[in-house]
PDB file of N, CA and C in Angstrom:
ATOM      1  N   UNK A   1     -17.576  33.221 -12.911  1.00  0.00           N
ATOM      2  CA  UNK A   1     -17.929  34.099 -11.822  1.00  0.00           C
ATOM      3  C   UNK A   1     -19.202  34.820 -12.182  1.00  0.00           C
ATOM      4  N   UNK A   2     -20.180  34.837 -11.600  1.00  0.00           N
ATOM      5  CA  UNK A   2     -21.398  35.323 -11.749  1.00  0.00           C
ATOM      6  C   UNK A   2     -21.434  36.500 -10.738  1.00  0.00           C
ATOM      7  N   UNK A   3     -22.056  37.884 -10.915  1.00  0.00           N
ATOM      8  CA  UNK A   3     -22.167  38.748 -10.155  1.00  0.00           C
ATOM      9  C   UNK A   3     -23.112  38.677  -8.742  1.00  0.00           C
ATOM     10  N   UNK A   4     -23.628  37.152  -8.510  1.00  0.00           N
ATOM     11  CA  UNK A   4     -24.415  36.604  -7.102  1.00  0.00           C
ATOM     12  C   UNK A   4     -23.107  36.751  -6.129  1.00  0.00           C
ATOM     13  N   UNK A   5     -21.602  36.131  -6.605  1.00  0.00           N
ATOM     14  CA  UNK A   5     -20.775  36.950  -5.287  1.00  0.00           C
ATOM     15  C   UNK A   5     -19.996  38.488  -4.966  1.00  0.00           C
ATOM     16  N   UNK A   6     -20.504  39.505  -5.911  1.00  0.00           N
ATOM     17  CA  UNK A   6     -19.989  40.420  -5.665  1.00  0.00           C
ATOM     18  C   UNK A   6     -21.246  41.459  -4.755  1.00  0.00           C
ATOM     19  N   UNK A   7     -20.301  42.538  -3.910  1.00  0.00           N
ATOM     20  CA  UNK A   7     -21.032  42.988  -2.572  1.00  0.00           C
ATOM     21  C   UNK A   7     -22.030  43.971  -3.628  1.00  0.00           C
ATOM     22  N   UNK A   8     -23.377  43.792  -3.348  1.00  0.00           N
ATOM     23  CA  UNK A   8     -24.146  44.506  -3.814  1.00  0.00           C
ATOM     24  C   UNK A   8     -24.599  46.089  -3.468  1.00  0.00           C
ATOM     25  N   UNK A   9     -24.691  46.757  -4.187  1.00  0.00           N
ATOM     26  CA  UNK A   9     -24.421  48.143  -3.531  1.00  0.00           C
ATOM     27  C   UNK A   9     -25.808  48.807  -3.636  1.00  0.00           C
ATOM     28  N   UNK A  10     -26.458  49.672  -2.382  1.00  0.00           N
ATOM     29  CA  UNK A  10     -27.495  49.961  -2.047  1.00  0.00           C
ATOM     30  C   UNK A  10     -27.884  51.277  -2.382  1.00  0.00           C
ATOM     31  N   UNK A  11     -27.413  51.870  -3.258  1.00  0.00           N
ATOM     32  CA  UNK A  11     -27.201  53.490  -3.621  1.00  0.00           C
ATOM     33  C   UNK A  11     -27.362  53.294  -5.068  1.00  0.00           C
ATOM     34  N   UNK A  12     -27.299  54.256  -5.508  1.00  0.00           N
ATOM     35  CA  UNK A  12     -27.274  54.009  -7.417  1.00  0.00           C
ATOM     36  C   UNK A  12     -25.594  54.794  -7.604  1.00  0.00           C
ATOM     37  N   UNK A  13     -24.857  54.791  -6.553  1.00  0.00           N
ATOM     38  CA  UNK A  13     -23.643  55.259  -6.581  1.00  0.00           C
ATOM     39  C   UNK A  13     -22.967  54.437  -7.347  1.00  0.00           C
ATOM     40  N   UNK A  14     -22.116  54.252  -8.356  1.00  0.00           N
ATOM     41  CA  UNK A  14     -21.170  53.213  -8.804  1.00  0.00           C
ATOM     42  C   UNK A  14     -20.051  53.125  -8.227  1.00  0.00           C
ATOM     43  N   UNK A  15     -19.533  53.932  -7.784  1.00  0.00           N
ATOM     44  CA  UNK A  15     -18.466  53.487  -7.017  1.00  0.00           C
ATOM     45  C   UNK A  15     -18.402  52.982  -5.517  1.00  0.00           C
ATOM     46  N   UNK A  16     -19.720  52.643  -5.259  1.00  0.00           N
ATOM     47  CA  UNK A  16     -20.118  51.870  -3.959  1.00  0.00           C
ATOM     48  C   UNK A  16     -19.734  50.832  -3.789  1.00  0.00           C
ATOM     49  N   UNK A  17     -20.072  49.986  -5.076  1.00  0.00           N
ATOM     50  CA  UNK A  17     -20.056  48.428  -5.539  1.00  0.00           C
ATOM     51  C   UNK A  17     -18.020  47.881  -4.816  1.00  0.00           C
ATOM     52  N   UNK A  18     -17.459  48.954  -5.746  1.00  0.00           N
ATOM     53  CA  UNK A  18     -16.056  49.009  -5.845  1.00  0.00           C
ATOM     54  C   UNK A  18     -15.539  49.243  -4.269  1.00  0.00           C
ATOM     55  N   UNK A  19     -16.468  50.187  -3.534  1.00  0.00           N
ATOM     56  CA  UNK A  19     -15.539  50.039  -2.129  1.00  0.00           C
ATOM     57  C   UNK A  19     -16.064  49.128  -1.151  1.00  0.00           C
ATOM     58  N   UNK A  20     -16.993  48.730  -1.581  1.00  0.00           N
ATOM     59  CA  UNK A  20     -17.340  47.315  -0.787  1.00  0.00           C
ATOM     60  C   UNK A  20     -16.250  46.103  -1.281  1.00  0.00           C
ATOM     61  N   UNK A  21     -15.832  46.242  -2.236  1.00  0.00           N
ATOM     62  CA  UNK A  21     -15.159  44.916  -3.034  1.00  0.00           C
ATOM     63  C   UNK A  21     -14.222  44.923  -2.224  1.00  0.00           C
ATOM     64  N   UNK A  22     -13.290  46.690  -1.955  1.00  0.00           N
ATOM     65  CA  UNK A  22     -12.197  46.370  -1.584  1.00  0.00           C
ATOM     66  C   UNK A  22     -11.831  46.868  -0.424  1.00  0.00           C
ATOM     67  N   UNK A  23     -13.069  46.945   0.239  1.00  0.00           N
ATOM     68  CA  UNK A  23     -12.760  47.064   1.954  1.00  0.00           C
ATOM     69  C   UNK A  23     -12.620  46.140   3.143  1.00  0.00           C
ATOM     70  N   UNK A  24     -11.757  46.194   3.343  1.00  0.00           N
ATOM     71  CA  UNK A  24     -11.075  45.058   4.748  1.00  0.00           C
ATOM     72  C   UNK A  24      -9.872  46.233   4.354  1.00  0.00           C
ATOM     73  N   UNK A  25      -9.310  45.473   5.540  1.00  0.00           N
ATOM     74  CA  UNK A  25      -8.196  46.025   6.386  1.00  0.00           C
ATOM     75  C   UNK A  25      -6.853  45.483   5.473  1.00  0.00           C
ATOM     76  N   UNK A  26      -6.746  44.185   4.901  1.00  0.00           N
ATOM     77  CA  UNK A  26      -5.741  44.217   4.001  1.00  0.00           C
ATOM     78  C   UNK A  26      -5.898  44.085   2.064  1.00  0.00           C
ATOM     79  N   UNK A  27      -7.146  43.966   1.905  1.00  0.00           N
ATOM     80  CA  UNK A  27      -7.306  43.688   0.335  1.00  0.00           C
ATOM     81  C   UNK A  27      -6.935  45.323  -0.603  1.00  0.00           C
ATOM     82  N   UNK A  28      -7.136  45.856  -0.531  1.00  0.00           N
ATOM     83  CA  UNK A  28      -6.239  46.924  -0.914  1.00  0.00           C
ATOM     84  C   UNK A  28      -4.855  46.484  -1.266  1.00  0.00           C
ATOM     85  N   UNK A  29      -3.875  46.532  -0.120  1.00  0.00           N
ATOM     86  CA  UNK A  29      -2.543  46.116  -0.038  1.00  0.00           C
ATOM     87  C   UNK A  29      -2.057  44.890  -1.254  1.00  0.00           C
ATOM     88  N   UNK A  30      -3.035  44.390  -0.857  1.00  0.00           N
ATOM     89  CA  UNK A  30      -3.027  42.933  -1.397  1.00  0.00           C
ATOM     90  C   UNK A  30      -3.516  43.280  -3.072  1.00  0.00           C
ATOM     91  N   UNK A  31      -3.959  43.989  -3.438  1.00  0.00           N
ATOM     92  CA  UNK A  31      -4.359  44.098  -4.418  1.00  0.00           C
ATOM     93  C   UNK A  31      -3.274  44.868  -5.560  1.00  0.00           C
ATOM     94  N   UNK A  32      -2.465  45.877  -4.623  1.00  0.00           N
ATOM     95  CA  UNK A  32      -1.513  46.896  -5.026  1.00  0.00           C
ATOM     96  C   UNK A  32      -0.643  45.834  -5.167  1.00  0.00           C
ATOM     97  N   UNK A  33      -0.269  45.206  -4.351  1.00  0.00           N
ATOM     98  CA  UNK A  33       0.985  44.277  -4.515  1.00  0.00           C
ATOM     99  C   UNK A  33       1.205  43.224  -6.001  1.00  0.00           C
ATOM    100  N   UNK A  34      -0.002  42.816  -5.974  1.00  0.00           N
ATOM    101  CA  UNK A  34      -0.167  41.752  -7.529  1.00  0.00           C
ATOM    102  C   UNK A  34      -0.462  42.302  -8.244  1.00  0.00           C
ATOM    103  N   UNK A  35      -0.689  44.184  -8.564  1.00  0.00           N
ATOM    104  CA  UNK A  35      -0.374  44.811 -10.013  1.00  0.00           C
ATOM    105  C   UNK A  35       0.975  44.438 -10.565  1.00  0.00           C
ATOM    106  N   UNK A  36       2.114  44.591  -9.262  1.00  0.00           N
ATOM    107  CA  UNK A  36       3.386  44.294  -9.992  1.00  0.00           C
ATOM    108  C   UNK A  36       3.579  42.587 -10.689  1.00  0.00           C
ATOM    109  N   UNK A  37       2.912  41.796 -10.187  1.00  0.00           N
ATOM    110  CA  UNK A  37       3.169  40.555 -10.678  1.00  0.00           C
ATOM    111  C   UNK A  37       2.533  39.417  -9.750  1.00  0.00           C
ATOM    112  N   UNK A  38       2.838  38.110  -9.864  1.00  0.00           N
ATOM    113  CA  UNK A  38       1.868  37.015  -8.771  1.00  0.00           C
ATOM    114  C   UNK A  38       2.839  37.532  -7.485  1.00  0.00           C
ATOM    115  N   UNK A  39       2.000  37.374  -6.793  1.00  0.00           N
ATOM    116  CA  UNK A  39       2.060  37.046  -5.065  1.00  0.00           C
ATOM    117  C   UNK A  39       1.856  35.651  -4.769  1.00  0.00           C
ATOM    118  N   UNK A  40       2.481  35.514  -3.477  1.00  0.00           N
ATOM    119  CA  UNK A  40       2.381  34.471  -2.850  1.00  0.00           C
ATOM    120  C   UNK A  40       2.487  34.504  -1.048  1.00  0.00           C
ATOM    121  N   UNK A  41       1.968  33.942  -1.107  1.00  0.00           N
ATOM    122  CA  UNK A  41       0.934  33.888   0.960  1.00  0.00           C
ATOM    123  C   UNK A  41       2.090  34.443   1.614  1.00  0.00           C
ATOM    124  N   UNK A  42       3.136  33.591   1.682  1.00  0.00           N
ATOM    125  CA  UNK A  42       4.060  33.891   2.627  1.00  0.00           C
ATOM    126  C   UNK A  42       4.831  35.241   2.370  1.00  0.00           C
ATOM    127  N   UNK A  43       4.819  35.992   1.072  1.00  0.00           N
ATOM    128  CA  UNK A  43       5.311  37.423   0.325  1.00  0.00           C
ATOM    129  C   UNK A  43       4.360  38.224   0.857  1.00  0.00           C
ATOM    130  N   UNK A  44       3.292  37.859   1.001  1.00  0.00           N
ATOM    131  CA  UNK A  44       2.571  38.522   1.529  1.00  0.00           C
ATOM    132  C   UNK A  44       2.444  39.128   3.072  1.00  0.00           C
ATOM    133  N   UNK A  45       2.490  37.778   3.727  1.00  0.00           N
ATOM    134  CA  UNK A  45       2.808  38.060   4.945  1.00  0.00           C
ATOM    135  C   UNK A  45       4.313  38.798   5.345  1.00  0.00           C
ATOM    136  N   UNK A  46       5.358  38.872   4.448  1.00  0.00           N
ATOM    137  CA  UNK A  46       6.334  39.345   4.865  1.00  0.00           C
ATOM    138  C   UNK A  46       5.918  40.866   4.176  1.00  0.00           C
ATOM    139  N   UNK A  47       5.521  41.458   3.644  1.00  0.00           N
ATOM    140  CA  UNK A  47       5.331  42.956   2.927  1.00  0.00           C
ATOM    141  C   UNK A  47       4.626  43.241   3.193  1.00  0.00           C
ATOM    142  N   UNK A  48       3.240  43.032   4.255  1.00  0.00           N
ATOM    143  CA  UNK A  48       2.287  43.524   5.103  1.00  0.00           C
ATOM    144  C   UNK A  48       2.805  43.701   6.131  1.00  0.00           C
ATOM    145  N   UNK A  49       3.239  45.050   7.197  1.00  0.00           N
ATOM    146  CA  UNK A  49       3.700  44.911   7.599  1.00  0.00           C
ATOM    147  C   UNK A  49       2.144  44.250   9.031  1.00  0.00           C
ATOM    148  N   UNK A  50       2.234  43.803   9.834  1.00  0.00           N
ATOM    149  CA  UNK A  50       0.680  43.873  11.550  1.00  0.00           C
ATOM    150  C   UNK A  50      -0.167  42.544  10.843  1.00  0.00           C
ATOM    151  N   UNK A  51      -0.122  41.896   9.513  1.00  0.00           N
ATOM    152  CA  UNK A  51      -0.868  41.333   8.868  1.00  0.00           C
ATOM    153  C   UNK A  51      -1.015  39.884   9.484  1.00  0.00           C
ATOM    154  N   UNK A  52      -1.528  38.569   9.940  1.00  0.00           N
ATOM    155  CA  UNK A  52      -1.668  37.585  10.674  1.00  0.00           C
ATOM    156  C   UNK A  52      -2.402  37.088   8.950  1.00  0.00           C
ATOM    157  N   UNK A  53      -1.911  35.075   9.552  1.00  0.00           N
ATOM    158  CA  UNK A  53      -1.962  34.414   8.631  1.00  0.00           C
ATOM    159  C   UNK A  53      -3.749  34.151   8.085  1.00  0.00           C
ATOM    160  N   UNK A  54      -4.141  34.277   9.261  1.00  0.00           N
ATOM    161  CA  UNK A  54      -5.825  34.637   8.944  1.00  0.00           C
ATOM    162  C   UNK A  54      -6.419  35.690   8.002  1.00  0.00           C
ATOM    163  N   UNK A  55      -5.912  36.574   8.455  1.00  0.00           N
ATOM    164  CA  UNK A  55      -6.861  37.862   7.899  1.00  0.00           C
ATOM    165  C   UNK A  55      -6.392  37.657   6.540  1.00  0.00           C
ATOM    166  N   UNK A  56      -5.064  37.359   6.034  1.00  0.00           N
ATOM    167  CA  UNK A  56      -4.724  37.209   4.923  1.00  0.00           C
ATOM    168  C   UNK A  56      -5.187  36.214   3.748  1.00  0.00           C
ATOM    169  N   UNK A  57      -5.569  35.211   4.770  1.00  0.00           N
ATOM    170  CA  UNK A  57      -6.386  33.911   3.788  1.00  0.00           C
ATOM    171  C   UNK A  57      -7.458  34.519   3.351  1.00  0.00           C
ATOM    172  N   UNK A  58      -8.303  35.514   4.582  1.00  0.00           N
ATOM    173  CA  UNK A  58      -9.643  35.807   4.491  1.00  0.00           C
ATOM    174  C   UNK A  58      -9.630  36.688   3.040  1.00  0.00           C
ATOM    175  N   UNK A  59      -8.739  37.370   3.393  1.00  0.00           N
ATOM    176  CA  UNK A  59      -8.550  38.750   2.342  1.00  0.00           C
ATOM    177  C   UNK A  59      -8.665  38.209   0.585  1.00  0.00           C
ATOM    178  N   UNK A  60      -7.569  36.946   0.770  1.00  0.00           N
ATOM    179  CA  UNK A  60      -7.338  36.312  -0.500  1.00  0.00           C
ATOM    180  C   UNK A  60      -8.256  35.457  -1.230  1.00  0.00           C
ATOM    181  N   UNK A  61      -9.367  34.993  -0.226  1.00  0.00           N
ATOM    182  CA  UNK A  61     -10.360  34.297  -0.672  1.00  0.00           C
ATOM    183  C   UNK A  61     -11.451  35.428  -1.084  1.00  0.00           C
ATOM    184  N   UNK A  62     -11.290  36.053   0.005  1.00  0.00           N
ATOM    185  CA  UNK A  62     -12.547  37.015  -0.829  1.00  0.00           C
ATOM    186  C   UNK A  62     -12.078  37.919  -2.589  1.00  0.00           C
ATOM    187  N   UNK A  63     -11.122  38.047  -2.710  1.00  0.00           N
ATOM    188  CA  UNK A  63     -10.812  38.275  -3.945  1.00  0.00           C
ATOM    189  C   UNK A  63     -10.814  37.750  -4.812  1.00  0.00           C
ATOM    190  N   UNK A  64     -10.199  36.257  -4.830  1.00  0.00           N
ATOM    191  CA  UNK A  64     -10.397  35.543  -5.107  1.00  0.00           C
ATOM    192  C   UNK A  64     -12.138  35.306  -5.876  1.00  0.00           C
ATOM    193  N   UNK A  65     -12.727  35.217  -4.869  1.00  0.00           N
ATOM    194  CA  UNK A  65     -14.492  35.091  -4.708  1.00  0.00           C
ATOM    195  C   UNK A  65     -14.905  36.220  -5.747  1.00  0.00           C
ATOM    196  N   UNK A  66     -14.676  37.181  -5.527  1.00  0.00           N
ATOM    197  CA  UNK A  66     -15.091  38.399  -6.400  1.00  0.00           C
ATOM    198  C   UNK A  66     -14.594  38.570  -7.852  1.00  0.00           C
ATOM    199  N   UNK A  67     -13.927  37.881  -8.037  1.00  0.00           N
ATOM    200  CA  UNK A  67     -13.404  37.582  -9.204  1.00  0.00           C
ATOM    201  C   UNK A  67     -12.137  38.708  -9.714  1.00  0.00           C
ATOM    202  N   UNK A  68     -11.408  38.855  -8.568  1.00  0.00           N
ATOM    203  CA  UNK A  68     -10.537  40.209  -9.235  1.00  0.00           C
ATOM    204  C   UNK A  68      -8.819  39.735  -9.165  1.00  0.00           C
ATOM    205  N   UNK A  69      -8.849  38.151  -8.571  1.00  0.00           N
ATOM    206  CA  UNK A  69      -7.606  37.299  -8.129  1.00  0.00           C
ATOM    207  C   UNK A  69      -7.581  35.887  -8.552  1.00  0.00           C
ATOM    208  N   UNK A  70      -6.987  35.645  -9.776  1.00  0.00           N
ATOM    209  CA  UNK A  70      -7.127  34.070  -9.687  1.00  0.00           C
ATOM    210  C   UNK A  70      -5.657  33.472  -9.273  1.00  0.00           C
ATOM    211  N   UNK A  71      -6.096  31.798  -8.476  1.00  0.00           N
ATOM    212  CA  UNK A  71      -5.282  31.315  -7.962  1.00  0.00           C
ATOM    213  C   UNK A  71      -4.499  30.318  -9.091  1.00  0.00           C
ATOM    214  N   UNK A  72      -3.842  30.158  -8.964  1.00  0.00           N
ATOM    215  CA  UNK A  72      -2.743  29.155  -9.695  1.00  0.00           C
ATOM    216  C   UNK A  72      -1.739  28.151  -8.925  1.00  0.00           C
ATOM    217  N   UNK A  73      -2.069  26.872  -8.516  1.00  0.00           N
ATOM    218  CA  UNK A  73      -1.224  26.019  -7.852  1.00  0.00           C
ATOM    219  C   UNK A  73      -0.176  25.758  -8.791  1.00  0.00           C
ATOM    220  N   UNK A  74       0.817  25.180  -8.296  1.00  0.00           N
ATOM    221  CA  UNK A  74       1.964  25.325  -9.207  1.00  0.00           C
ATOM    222  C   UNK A  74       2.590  23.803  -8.047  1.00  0.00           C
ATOM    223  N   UNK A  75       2.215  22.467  -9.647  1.00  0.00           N
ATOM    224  CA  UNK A  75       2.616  21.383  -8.567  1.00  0.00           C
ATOM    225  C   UNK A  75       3.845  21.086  -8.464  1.00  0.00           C
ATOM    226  N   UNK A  76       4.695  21.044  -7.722  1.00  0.00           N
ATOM    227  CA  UNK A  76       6.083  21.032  -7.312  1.00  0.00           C
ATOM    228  C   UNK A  76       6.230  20.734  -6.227  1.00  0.00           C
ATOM    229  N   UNK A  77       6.637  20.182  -5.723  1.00  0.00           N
ATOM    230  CA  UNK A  77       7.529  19.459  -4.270  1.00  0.00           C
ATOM    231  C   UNK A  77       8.165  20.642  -3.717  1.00  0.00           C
ATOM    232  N   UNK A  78       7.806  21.578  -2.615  1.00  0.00           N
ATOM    233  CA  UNK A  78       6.376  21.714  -2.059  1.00  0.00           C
ATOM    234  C   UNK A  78       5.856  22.479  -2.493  1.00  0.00           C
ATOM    235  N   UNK A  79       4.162  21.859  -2.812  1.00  0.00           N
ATOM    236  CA  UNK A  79       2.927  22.700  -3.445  1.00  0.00           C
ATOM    237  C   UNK A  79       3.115  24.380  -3.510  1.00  0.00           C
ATOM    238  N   UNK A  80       3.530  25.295  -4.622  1.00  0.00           N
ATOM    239  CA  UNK A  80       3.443  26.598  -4.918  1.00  0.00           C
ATOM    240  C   UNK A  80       1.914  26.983  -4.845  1.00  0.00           C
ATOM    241  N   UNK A  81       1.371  28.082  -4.621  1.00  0.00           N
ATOM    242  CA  UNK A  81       0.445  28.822  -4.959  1.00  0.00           C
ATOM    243  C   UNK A  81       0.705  30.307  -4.871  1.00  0.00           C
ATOM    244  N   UNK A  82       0.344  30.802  -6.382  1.00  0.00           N
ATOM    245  CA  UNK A  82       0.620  31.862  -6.562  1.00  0.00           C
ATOM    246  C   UNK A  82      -1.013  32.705  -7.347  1.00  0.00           C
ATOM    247  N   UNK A  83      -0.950  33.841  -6.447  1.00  0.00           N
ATOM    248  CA  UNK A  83      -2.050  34.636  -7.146  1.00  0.00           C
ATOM    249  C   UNK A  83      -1.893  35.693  -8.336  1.00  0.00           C
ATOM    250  N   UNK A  84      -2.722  35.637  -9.199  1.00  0.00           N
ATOM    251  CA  UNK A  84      -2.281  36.816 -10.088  1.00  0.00           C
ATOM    252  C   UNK A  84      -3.776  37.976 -10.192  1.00  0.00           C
ATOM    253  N   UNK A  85      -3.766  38.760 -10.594  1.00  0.00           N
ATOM    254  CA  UNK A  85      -5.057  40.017 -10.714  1.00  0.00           C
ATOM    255  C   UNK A  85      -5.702  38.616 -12.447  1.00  0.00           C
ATOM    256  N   UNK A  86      -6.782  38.991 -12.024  1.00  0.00           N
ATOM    257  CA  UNK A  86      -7.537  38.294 -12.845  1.00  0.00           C
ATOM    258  C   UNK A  86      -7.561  39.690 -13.508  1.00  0.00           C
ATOM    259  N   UNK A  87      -8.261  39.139 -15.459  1.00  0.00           N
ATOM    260  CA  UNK A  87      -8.730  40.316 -16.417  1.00  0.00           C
ATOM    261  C   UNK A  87      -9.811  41.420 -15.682  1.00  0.00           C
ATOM    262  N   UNK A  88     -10.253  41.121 -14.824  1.00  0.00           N
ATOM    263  CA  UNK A  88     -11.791  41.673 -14.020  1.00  0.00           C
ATOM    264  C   UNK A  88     -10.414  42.780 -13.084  1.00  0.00           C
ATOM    265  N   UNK A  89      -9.731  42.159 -12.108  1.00  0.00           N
ATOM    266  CA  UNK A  89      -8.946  42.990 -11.142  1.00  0.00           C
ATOM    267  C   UNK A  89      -8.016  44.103 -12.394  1.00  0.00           C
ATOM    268  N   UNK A  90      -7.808  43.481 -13.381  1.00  0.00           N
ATOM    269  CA  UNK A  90      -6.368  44.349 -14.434  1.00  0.00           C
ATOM    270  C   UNK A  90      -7.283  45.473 -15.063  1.00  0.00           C
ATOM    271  N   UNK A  91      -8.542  45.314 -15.077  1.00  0.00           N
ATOM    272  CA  UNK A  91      -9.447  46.471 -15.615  1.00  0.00           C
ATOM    273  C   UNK A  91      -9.859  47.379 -14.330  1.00  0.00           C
ATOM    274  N   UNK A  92      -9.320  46.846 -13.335  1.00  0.00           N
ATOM    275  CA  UNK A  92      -9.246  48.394 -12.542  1.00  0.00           C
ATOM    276  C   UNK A  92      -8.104  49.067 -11.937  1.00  0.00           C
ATOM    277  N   UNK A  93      -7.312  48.522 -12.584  1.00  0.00           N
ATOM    278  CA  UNK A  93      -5.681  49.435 -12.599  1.00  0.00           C
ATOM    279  C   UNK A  93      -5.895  50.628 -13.160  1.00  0.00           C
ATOM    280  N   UNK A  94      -6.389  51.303 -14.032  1.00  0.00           N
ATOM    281  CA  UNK A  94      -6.458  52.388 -14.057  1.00  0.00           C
ATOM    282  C   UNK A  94      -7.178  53.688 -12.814  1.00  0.00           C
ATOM    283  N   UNK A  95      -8.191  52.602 -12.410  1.00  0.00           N
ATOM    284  CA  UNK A  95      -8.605  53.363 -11.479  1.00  0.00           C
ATOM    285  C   UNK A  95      -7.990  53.645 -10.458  1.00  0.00           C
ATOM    286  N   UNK A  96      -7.269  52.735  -9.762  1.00  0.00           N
ATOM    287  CA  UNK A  96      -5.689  53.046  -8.717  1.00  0.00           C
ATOM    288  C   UNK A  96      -4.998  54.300  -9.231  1.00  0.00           C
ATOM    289  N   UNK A  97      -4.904  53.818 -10.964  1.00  0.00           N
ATOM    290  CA  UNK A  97      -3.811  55.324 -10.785  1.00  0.00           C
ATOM    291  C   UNK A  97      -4.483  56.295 -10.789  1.00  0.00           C
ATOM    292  N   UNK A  98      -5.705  56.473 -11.047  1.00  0.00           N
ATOM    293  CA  UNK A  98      -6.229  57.926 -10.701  1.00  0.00           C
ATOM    294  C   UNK A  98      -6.450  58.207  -9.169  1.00  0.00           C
ATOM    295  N   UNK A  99      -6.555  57.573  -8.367  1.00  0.00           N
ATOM    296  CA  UNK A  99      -6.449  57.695  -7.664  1.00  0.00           C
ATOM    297  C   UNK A  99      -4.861  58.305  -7.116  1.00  0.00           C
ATOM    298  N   UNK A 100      -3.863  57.359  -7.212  1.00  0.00           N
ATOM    299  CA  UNK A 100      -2.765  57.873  -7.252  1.00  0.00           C
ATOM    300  C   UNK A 100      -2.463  59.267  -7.498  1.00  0.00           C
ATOM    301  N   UNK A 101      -2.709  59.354  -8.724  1.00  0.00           N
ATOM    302  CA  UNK A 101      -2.403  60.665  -9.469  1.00  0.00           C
ATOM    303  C   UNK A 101      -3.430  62.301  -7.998  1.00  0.00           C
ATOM    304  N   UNK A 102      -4.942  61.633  -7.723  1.00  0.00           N
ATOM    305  CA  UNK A 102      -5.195  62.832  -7.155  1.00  0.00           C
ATOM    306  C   UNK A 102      -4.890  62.953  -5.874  1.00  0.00           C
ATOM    307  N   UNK A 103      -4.153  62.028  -5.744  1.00  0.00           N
ATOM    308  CA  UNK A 103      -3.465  61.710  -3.673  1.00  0.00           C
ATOM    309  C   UNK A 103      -2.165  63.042  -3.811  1.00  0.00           C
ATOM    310  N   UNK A 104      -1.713  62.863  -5.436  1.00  0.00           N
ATOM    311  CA  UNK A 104      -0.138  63.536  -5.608  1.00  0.00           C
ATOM    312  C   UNK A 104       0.031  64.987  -5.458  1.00  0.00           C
ATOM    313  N   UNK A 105      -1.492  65.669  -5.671  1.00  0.00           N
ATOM    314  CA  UNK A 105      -1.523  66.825  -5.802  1.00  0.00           C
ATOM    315  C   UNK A 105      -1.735  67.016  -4.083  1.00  0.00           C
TER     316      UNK A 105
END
């Protein structure tokens, strides 16, 4: 993964870069969900709640793309695919929980 697909940020803000990465309407969600472990399309679509099979591909490819989700087919009768947080996505788990943590107060 080379940084030519991640959203380039127009500010000298650093945390610009980061909310471009993870703005859409479901990559967030999607992102919270595979801290706990792999996801998979159809888990997905059932624990989102308004979520359509589109926006969700879209969501997953672009993460995917950015390097913060890698995919894993899993060949079995019928074809598994399961996503997990790539080392790139697991190095910003901390930043969720701070976040977390200043939502609590």
């Amino acid at each position: 993964m080379t940084t030519e697909n991640l959203p380039q940020k127009e500010s000298g803000c650093p945390a610009e870069g980061l909310l471009k990465l993870l703005s859409g309407k479901w990559k967030p969600q999607i992102y919270l969900l595979a801290v706990d472990g792999p996801i998979r399309f159809n888990g997905l679509l059932r624990d989102i709640q308004g979520a359509n099979k589109q926006s969700i591909a879209v969501a997953l490819r672009e993460l995917e793309e950015f390097g913060l989700l890698d995919k894993n087919v899993i060949k079995l009768k019928p074809l598994h695919i399961e996503y997990n947080l790539s080392e790139k996505g697991k190095s910003l788990i901390p930043v969720f929980r701070q976040l977390e943590l200043f939502f609590e107060k």
